[in-house]
C-alpha atoms as a PDB file:
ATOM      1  CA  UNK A   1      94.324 136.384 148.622  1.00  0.00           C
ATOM      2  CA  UNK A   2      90.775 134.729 149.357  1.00  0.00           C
ATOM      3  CA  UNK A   3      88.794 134.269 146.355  1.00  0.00           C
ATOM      4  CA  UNK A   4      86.204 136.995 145.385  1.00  0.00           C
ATOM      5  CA  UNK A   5      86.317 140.552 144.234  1.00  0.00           C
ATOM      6  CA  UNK A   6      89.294 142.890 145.396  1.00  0.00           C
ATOM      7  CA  UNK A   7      90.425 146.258 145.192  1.00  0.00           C
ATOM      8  CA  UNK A   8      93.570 147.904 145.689  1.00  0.00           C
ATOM      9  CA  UNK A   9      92.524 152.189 146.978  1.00  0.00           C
ATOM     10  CA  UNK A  10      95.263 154.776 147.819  1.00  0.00           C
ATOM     11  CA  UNK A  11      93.387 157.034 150.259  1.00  0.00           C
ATOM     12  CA  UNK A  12      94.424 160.160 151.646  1.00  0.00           C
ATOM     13  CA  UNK A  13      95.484 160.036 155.389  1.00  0.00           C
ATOM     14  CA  UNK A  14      92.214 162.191 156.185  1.00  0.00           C
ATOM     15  CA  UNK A  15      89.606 160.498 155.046  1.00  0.00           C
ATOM     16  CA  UNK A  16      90.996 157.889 157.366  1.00  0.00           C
ATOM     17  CA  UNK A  17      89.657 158.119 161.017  1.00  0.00           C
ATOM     18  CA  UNK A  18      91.392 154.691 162.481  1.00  0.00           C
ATOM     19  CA  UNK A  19      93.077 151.864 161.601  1.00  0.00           C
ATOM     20  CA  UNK A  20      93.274 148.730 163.995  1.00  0.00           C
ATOM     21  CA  UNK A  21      93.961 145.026 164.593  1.00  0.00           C
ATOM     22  CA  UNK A  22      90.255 142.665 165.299  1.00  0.00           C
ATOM     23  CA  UNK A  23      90.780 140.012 166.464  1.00  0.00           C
ATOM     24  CA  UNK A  24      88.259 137.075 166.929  1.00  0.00           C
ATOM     25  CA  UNK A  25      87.847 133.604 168.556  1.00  0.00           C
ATOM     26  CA  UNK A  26      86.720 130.656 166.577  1.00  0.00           C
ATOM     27  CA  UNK A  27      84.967 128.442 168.187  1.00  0.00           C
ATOM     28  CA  UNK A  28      87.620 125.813 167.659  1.00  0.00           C
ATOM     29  CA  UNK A  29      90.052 127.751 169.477  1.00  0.00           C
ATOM     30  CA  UNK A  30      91.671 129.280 166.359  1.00  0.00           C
ATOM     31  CA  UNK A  31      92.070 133.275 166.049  1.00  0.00           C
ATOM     32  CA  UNK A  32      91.131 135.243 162.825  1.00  0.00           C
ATOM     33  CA  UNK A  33      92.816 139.022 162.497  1.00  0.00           C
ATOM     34  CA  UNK A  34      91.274 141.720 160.090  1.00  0.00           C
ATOM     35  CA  UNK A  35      93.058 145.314 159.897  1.00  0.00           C
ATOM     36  CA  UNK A  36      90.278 147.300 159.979  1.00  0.00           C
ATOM     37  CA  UNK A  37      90.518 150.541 158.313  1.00  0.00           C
ATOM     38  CA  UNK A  38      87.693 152.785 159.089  1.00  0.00           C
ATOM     39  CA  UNK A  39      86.858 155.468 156.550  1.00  0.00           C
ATOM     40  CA  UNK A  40      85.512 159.216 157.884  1.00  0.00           C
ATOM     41  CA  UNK A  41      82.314 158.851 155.723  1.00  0.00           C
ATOM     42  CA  UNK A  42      81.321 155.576 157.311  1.00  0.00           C
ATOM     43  CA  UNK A  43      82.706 152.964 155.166  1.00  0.00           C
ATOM     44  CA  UNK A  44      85.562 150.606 156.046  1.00  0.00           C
ATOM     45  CA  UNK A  45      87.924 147.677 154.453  1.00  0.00           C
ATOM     46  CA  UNK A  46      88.742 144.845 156.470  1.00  0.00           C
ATOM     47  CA  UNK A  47      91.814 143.038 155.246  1.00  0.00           C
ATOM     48  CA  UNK A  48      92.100 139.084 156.306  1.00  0.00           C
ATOM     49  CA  UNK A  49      95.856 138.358 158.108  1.00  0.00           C
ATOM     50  CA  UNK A  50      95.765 135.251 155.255  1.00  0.00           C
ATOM     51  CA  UNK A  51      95.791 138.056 152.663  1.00  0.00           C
ATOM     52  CA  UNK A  52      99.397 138.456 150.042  1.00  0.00           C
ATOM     53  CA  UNK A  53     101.127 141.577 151.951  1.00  0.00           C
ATOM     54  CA  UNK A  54      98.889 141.140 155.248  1.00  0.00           C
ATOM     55  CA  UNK A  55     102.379 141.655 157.639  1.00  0.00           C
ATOM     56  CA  UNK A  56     103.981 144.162 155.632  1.00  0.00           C
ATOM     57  CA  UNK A  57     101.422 146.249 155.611  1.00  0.00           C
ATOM     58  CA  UNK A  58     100.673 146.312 159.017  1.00  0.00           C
ATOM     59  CA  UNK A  59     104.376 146.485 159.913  1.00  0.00           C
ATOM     60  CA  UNK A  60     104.309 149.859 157.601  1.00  0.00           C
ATOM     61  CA  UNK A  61     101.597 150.770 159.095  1.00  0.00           C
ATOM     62  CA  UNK A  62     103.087 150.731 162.866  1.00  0.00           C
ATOM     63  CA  UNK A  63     106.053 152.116 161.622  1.00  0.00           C
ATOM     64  CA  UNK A  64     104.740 155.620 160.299  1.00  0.00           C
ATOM     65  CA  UNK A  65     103.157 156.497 163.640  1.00  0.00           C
ATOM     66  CA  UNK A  66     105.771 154.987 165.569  1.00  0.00           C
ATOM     67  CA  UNK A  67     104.647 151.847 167.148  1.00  0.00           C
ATOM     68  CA  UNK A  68     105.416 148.841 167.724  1.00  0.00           C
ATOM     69  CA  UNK A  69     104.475 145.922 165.406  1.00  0.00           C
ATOM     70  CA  UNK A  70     101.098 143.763 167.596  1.00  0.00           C
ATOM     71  CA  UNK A  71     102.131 140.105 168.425  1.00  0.00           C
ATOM     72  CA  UNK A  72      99.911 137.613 166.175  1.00  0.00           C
ATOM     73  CA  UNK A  73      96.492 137.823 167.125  1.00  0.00           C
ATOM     74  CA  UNK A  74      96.629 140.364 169.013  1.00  0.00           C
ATOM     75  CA  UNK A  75      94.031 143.228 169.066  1.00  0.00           C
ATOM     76  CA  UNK A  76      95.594 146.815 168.277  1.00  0.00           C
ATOM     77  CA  UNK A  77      95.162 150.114 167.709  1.00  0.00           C
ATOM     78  CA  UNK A  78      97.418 151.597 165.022  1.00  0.00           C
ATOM     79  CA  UNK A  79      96.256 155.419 164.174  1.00  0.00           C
ATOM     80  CA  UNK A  80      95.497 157.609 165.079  1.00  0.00           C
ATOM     81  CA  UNK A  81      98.538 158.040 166.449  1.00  0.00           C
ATOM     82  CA  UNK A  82      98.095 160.535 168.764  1.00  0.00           C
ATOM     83  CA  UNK A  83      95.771 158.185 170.974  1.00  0.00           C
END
């Protein structure tokens, strides 16, 4: 995990409105990943792809709604999954 403050939440699936892959461009070439998870009141966690758990999370994650698992640095959409 990166150094600072974290905090582990168990949400319920509708107070959830997406959750996706961002992906951006360093200058230097290299890629940085978040999953995003956006919250319905506004709020949202980002979650770096260096963090402990980062792939199985997202692999969960794809597998629930029935998609497939992004290549690395790759932008995606996860849920909803009806989209």
């Amino acid at each position: 995990m990166r150094p600072g403050y974290t905090h582990v939440s168990e949400l319920p699936w509708d107070e959830i409105s997406s959750v996706f892959i961002q992906v951006l461009e360093m200058p230097d070439g290299r890629h940085w990943s978040t999953l995003v998870v956006d919250l319905t009141w506004g709020e949202f966690y980002e979650i770096a792809d260096d963090s402990e758990g980062y792939a199985d999370v997202v692999r969960e994650l794809c597998r629930l709604p029935g998609r497939p698992v992004p290549e690395p640095a790759t932008e995606a959409e996860i849920w909803p999954a009806d989209e």
